[in-house]
C-alpha atoms as a PDB file:
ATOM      1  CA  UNK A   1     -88.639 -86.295  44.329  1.00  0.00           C
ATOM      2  CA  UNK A   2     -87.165 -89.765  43.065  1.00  0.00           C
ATOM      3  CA  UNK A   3     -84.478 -87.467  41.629  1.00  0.00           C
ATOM      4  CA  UNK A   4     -83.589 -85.570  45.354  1.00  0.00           C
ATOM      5  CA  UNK A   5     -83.182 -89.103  47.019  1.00  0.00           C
ATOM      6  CA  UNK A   6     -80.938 -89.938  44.449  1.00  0.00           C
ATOM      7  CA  UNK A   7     -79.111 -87.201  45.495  1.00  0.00           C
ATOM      8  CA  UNK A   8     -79.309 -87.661  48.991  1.00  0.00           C
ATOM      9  CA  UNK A   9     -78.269 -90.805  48.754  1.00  0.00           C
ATOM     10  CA  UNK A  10     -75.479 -90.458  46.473  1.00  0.00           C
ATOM     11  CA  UNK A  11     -73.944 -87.877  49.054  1.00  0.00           C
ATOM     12  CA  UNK A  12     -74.089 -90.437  51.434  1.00  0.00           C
ATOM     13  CA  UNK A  13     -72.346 -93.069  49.549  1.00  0.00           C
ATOM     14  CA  UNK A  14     -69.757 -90.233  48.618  1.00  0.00           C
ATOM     15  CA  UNK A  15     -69.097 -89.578  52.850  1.00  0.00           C
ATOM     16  CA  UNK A  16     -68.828 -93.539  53.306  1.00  0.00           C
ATOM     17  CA  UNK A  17     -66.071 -93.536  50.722  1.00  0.00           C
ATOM     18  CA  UNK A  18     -64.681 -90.803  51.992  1.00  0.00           C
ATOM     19  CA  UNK A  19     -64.658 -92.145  55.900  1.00  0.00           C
ATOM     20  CA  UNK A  20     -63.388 -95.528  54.327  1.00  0.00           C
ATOM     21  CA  UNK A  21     -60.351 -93.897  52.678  1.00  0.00           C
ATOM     22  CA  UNK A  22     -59.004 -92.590  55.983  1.00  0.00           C
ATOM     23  CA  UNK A  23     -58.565 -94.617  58.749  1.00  0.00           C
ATOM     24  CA  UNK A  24     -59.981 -93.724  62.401  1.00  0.00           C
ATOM     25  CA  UNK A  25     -57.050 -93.043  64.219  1.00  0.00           C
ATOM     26  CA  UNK A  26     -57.135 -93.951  68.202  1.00  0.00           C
ATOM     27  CA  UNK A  27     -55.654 -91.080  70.756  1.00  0.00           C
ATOM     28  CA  UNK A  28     -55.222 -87.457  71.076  1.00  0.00           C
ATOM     29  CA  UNK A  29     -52.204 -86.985  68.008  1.00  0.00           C
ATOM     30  CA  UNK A  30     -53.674 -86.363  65.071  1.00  0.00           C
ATOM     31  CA  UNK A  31     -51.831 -87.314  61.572  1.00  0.00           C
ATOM     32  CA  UNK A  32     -50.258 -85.339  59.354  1.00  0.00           C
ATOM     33  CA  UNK A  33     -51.674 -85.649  55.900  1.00  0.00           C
ATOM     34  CA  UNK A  34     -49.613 -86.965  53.352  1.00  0.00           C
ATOM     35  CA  UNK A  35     -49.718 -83.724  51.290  1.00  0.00           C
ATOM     36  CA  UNK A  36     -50.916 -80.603  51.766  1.00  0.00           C
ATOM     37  CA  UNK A  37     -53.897 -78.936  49.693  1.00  0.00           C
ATOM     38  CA  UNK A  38     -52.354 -76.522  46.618  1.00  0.00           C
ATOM     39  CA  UNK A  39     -54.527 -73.277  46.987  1.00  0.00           C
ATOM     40  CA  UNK A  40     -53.471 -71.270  44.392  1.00  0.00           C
ATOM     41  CA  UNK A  41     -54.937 -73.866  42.144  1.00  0.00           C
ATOM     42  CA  UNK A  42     -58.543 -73.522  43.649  1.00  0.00           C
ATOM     43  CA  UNK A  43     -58.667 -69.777  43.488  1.00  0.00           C
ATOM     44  CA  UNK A  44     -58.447 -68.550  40.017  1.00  0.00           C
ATOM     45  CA  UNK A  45     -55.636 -65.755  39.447  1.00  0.00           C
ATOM     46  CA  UNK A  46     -56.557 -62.604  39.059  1.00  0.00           C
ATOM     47  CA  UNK A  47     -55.696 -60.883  36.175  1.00  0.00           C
ATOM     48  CA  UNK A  48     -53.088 -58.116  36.729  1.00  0.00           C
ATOM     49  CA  UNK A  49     -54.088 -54.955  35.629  1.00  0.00           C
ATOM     50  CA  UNK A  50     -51.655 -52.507  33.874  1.00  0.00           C
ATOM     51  CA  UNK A  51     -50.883 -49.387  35.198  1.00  0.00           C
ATOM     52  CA  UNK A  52     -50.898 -45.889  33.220  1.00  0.00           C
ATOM     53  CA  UNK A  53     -47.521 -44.124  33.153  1.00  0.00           C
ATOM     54  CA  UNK A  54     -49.390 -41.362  34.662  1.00  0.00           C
ATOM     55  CA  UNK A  55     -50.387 -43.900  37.856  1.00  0.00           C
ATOM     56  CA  UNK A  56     -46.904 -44.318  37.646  1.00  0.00           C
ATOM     57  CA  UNK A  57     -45.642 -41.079  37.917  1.00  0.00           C
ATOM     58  CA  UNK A  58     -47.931 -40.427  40.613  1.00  0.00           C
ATOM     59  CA  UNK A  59     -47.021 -42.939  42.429  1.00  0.00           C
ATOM     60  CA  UNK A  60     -43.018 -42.292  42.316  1.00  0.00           C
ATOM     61  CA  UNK A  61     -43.847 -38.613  43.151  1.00  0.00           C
ATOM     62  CA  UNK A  62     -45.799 -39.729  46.344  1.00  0.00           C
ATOM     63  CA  UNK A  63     -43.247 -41.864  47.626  1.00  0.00           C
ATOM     64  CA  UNK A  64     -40.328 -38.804  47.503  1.00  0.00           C
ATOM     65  CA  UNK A  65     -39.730 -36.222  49.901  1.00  0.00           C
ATOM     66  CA  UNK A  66     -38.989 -33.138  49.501  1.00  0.00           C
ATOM     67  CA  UNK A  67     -36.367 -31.184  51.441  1.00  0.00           C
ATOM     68  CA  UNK A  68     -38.856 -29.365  53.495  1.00  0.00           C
ATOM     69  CA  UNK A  69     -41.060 -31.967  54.473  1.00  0.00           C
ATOM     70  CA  UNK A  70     -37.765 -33.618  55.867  1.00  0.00           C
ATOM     71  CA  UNK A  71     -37.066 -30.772  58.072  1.00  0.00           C
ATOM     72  CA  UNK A  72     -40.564 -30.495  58.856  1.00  0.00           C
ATOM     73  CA  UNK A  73     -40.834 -34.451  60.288  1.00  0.00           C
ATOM     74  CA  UNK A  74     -37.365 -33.502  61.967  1.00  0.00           C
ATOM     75  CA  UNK A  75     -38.460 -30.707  63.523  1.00  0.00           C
ATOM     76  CA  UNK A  76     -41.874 -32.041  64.560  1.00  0.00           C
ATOM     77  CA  UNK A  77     -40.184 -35.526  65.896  1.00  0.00           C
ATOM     78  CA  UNK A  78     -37.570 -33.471  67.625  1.00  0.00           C
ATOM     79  CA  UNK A  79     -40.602 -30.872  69.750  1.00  0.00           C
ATOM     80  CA  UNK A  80     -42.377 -34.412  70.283  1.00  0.00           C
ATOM     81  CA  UNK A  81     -39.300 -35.917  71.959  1.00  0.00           C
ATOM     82  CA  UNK A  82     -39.032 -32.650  74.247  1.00  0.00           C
ATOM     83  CA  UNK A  83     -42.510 -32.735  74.973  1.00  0.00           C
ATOM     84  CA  UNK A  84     -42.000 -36.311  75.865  1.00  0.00           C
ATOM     85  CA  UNK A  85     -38.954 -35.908  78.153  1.00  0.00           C
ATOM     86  CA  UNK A  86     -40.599 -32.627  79.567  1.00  0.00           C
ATOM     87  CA  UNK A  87     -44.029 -35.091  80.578  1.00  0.00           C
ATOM     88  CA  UNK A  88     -41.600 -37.605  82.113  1.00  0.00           C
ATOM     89  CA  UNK A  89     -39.478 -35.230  84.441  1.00  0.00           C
ATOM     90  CA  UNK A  90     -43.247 -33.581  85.793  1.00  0.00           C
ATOM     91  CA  UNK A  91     -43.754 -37.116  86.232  1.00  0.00           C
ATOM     92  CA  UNK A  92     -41.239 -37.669  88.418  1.00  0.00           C
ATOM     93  CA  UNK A  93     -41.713 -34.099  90.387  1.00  0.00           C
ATOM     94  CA  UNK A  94     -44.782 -35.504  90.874  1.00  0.00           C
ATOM     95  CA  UNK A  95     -43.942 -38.549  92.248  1.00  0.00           C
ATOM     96  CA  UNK A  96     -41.013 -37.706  94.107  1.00  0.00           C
ATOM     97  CA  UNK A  97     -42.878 -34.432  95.887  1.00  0.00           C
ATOM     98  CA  UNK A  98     -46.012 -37.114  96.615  1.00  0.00           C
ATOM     99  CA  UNK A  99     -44.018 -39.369  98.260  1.00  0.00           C
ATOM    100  CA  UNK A 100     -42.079 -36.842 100.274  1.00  0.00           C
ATOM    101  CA  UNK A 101     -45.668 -35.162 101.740  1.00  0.00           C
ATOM    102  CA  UNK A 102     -46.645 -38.820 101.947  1.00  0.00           C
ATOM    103  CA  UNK A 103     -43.853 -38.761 104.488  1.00  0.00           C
ATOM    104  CA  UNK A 104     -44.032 -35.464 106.391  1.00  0.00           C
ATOM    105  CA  UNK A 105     -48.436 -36.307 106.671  1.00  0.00           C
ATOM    106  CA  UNK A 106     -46.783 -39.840 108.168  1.00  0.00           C
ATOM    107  CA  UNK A 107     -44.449 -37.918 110.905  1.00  0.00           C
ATOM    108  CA  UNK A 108     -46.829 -35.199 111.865  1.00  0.00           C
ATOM    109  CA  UNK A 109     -49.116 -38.401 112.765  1.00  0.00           C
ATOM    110  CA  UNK A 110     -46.467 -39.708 114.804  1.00  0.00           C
ATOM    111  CA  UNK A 111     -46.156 -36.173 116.602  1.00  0.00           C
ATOM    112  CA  UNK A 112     -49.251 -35.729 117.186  1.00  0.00           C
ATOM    113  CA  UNK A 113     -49.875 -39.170 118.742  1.00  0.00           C
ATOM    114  CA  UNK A 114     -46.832 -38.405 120.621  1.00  0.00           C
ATOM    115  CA  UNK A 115     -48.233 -35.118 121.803  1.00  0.00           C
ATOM    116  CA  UNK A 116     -51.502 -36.249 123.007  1.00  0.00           C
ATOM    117  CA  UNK A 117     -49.984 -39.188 125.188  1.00  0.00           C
ATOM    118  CA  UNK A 118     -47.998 -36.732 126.532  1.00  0.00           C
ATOM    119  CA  UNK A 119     -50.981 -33.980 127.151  1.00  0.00           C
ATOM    120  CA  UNK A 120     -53.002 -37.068 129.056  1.00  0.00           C
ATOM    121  CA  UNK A 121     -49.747 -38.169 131.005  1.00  0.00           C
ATOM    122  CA  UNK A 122     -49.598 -34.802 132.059  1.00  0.00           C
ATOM    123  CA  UNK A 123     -53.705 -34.256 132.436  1.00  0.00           C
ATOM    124  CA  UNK A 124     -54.160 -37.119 134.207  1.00  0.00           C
ATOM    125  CA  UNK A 125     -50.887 -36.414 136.946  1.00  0.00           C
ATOM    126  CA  UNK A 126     -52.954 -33.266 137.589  1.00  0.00           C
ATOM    127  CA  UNK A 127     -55.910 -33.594 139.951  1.00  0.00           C
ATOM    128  CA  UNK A 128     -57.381 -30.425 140.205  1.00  0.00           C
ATOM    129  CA  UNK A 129     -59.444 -31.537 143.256  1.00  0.00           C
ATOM    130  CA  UNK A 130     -56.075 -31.886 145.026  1.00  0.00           C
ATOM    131  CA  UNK A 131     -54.674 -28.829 144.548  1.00  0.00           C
ATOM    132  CA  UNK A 132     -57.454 -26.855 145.254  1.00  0.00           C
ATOM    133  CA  UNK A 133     -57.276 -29.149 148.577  1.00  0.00           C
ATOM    134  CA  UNK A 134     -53.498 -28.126 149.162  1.00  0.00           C
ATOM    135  CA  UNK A 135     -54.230 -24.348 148.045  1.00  0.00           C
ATOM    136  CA  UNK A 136     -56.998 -23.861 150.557  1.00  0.00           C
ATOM    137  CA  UNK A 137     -55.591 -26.398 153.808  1.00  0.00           C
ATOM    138  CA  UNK A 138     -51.315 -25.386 153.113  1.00  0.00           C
ATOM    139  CA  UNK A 139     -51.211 -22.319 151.793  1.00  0.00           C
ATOM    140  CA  UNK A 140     -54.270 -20.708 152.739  1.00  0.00           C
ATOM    141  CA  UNK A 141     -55.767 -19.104 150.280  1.00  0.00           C
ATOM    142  CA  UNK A 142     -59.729 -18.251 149.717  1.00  0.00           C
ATOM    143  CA  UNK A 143     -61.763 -17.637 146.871  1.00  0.00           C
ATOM    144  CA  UNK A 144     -61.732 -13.744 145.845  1.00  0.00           C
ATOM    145  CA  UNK A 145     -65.270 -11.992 147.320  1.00  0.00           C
ATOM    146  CA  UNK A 146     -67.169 -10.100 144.592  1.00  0.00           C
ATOM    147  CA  UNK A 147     -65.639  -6.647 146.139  1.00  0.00           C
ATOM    148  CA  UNK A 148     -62.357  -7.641 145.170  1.00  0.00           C
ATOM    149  CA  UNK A 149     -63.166  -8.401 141.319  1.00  0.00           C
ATOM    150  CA  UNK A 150     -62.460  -5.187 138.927  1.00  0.00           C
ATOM    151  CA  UNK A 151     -63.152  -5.506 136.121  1.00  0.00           C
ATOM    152  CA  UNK A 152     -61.476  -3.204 133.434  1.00  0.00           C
ATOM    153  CA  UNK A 153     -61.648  -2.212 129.453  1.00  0.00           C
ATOM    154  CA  UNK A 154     -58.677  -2.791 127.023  1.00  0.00           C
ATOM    155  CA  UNK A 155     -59.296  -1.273 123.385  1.00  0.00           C
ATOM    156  CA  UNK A 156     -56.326  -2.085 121.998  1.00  0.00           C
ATOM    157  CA  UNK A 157     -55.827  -6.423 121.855  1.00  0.00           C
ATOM    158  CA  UNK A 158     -57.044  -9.312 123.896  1.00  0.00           C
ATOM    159  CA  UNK A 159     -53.336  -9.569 125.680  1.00  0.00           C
ATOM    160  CA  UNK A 160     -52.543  -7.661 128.985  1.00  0.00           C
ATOM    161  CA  UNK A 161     -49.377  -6.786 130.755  1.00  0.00           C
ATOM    162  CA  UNK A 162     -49.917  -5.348 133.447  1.00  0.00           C
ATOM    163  CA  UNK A 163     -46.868  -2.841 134.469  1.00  0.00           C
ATOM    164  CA  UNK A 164     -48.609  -0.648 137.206  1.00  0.00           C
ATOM    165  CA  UNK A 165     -51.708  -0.728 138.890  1.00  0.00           C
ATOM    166  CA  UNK A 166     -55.221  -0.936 137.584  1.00  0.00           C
ATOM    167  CA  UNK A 167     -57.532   2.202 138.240  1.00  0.00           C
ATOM    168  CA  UNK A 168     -60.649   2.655 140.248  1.00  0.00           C
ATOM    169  CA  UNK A 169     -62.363   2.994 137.100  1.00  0.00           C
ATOM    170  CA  UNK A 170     -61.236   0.108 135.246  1.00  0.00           C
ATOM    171  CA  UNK A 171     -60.369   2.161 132.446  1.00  0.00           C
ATOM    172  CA  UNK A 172     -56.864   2.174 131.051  1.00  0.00           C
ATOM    173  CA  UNK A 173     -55.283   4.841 129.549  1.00  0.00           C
ATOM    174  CA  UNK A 174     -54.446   4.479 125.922  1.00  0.00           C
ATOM    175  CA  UNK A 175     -51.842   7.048 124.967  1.00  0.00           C
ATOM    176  CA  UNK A 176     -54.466   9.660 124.173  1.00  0.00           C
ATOM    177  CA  UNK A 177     -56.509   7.561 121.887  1.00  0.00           C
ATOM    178  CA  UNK A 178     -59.513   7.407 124.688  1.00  0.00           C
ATOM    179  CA  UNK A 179     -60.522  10.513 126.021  1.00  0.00           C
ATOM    180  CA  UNK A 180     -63.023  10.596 128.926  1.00  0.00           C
END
């Protein structure tokens, strides 16, 4: 025990040496020391160890190339340069054809906008109300009576032109397709 606080207290006489041989310097620089530490002298070397001639030879045959692993590299570093400059020009289809729908989605906006102000200009210049008003008072005209309504059958489309009169029976004829 006598023997730890002797060591105790000879490490603390060793750090009040130590802080006594180095002044306390005021301020934020800090001093360069007046030489630096040698490291190589605190790390022992390591002994170099010597290499078999067959290590050797190894070695020197790992480090040449053969003519065919050239051309191989070549040829590899030539398809990775195409596939390179092939990824870059989709790239810039890419790009190019997103900014150009970017534009067209931007003007068929516009139209649209433009085509409903116009459809509610026109809407709301119509009053319905009015010219069933002017129809009836003006010009004279009546609602049709339930006699006058004929109604009619068209198997071919959902579009009618009407070149001659409809029948009685309200069947047209379809150029011998319908027989009745």
């Amino acid at each position: 025990m006598a023997a730890a606080r002797n060591r105790a207290g000879n490490g603390q006489q060793h750090r009040r040496r130590r802080s006594e041989a180095v002044p306390y310097v005021y301020g934020n620089v800090a001093a360069q020391p007046d030489m630096e530490p040698d490291y190589h002298e605190q790390s022992p070397e390591r002994p170099k160890k010597k290499v078999s001639s067959q290590v050797r030879r190894n070695r020197k045959l790992a480090l040449h190339m053969n003519s065919a692993y050239v051309i191989f590299l070549a040829v590899a570093a030539v398809m990775a340069l195409v596939v390179c400059v092939n990824y870059v020009e989709l790239q810039s289809r890419i790009t190019d054809r997103s900014k150009s729908i970017t534009a067209m989605q931007e003007e068929l906006a516009n139209l649209r906008e433009e085509n409903n102000a116009k459809y509610n200009a026109v809407m709301d210049s119509v009053n319905l109300d009015e010219i069933r008003d002017r129809a009836q008072t003006e010009l004279g005209m009546v609602y049709a009576s339930p006699e006058q309504i004929v109604e009619y059958e068209n198997p071919a489309t959902d579009y009618v032109r009407q070149l001659e009169e409809i029948p009685d029976d309200g069947v047209l004829a379809q150029s011998g397709k319908r027989n009745r």
